[in-house]
Protein backbone atom coordinates (compact mmCIF):
# COMPACT_ATOMS: atom_id res chain seq x y z
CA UNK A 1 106.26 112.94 83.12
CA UNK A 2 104.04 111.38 85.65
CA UNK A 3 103.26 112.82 88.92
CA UNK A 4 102.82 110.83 91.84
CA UNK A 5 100.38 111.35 94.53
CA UNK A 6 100.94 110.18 98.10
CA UNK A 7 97.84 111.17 100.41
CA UNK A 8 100.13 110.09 103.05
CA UNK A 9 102.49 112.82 102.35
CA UNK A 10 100.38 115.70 104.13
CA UNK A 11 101.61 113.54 107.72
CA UNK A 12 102.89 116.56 109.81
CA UNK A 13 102.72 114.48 113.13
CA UNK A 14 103.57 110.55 113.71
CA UNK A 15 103.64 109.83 116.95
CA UNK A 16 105.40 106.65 118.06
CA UNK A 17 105.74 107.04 121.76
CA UNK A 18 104.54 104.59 124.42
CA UNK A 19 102.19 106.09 126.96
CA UNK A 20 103.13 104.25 129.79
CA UNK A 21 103.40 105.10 133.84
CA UNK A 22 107.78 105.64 134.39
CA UNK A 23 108.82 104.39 131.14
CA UNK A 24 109.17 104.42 127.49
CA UNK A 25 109.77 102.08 124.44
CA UNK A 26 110.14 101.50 121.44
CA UNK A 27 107.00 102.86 119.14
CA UNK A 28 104.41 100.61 117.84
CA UNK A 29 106.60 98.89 114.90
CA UNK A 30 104.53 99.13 111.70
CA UNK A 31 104.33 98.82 107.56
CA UNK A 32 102.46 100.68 105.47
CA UNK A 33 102.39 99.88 101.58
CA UNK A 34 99.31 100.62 98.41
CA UNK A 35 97.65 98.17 97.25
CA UNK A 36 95.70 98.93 94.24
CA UNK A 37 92.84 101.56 95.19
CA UNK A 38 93.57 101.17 98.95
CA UNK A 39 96.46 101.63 101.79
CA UNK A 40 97.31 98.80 103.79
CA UNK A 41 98.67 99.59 107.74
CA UNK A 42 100.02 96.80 109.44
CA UNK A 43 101.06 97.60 112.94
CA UNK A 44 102.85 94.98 115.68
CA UNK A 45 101.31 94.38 118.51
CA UNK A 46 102.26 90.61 120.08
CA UNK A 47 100.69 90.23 123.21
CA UNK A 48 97.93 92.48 123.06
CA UNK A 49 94.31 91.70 124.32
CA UNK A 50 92.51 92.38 120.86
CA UNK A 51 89.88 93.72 123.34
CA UNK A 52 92.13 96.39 124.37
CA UNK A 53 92.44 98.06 120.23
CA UNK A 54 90.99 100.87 120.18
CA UNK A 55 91.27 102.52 116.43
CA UNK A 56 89.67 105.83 115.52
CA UNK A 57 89.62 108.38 113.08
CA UNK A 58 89.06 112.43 113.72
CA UNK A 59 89.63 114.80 111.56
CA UNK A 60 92.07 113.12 109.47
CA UNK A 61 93.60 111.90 112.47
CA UNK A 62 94.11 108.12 113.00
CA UNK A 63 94.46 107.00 116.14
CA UNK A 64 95.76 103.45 117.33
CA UNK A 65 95.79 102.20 121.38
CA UNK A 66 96.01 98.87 122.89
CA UNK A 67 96.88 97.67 126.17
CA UNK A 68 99.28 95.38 127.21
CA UNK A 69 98.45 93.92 131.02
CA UNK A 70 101.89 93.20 132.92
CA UNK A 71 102.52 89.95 133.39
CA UNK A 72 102.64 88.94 136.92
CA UNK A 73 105.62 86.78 139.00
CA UNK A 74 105.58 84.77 142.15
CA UNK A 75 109.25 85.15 142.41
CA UNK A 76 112.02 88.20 141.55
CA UNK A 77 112.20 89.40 138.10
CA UNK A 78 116.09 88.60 136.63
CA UNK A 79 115.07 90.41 133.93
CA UNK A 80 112.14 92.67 132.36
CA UNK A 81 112.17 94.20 128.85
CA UNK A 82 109.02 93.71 127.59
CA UNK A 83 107.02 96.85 127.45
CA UNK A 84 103.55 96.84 129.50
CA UNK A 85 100.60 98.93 129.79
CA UNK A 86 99.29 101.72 127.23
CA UNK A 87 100.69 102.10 123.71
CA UNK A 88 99.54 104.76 121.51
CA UNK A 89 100.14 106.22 118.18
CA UNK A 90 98.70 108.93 115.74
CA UNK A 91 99.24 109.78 112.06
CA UNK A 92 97.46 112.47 110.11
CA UNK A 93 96.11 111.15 106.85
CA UNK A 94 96.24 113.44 103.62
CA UNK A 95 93.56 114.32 101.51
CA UNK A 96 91.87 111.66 99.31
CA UNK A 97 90.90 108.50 101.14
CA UNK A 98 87.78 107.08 102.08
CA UNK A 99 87.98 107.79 106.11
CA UNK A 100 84.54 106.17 106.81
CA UNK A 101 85.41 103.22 104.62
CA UNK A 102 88.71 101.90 106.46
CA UNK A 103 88.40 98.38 107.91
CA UNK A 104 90.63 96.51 110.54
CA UNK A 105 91.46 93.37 111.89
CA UNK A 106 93.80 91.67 114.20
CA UNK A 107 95.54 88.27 113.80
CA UNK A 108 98.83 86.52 115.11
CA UNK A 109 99.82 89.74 116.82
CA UNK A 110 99.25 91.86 114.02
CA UNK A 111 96.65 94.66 113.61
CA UNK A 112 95.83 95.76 110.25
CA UNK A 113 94.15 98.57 109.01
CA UNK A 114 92.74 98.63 104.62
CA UNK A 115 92.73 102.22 104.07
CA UNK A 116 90.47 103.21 100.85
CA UNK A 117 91.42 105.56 98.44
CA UNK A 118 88.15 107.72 97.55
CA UNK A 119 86.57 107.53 94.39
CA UNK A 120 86.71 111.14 93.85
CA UNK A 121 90.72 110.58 94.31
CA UNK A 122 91.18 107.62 92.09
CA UNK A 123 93.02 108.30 88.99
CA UNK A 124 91.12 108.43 85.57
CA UNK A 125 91.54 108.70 81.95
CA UNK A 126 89.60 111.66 80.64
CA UNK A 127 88.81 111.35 76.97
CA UNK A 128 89.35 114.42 73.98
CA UNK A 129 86.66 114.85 71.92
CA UNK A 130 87.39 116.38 68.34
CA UNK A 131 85.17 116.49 65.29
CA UNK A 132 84.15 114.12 62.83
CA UNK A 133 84.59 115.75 59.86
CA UNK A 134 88.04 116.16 58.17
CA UNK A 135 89.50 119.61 57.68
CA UNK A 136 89.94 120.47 53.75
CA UNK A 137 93.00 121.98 52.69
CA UNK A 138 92.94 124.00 49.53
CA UNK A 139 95.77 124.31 47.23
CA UNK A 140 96.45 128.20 46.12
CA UNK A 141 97.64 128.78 42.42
């Protein structure tokens, strides 16, 4: 029987609340899949100065802000739902991946983060060694 391993599975905290001044929404909307020897994060963020991302890592903690600036009208607002100011989120990583390794980027309103698994982590085949010679069997009369 094979045994999965999830790094991922350690999370004891995900935060998914919106830091703002008065008001909350929904958390930063993301996916997370594997992709061969590496994690792939991809968290929504549509209208978000890519200047404003901040990601970091501490202590097996991962932490993702951005800042979206309110948008500004002449007239009265009919209506406002989208969300402004600071968004933040945290997950704690398991064991196993390469946390000075992980890479981001940000396109179309998307950031993504490639998450490494470390080498020492990476599944491997370990071979048996046995001797060369055959064992003789003798027959008793």
């Amino acid at each position: 029987m094979a045994t999965y391993w999830d790094p991922f599975q350690e999370m004891d905290r995900l935060f998914g609340s919106l830091a703002q001044t008065g008001r909350s929404g929904p958390p930063m909307p993301m996916d997370l899949f594997r992709e061969g020897d590496h994690y792939v994060l991809a968290v929504d963020l549509p209208g978000v100065d890519p200047g404003s991302i901040d990601v970091s890592c501490e202590d097996r903690t991962l932490t993702i802000r951005a800042e979206r600036t309110p948008r500004s009208a002449e007239g009265r607002w009919l209506l406002r739902e989208r969300s402004s100011g600071t968004m933040a989120r945290q997950l704690t990583l398991g064991r196993g991946l390469a946390l000075d390794q992980i890479s981001a980027g940000y396109d179309d309103g998307v950031l993504t983060l490639t998450i490494p698994v470390a080498e020492e982590a990476r599944p491997r085949r370990i071979e048996v060694s046995h001797s060369k010679k055959p064992t003789e069997i003798e027959a008793g009369t």
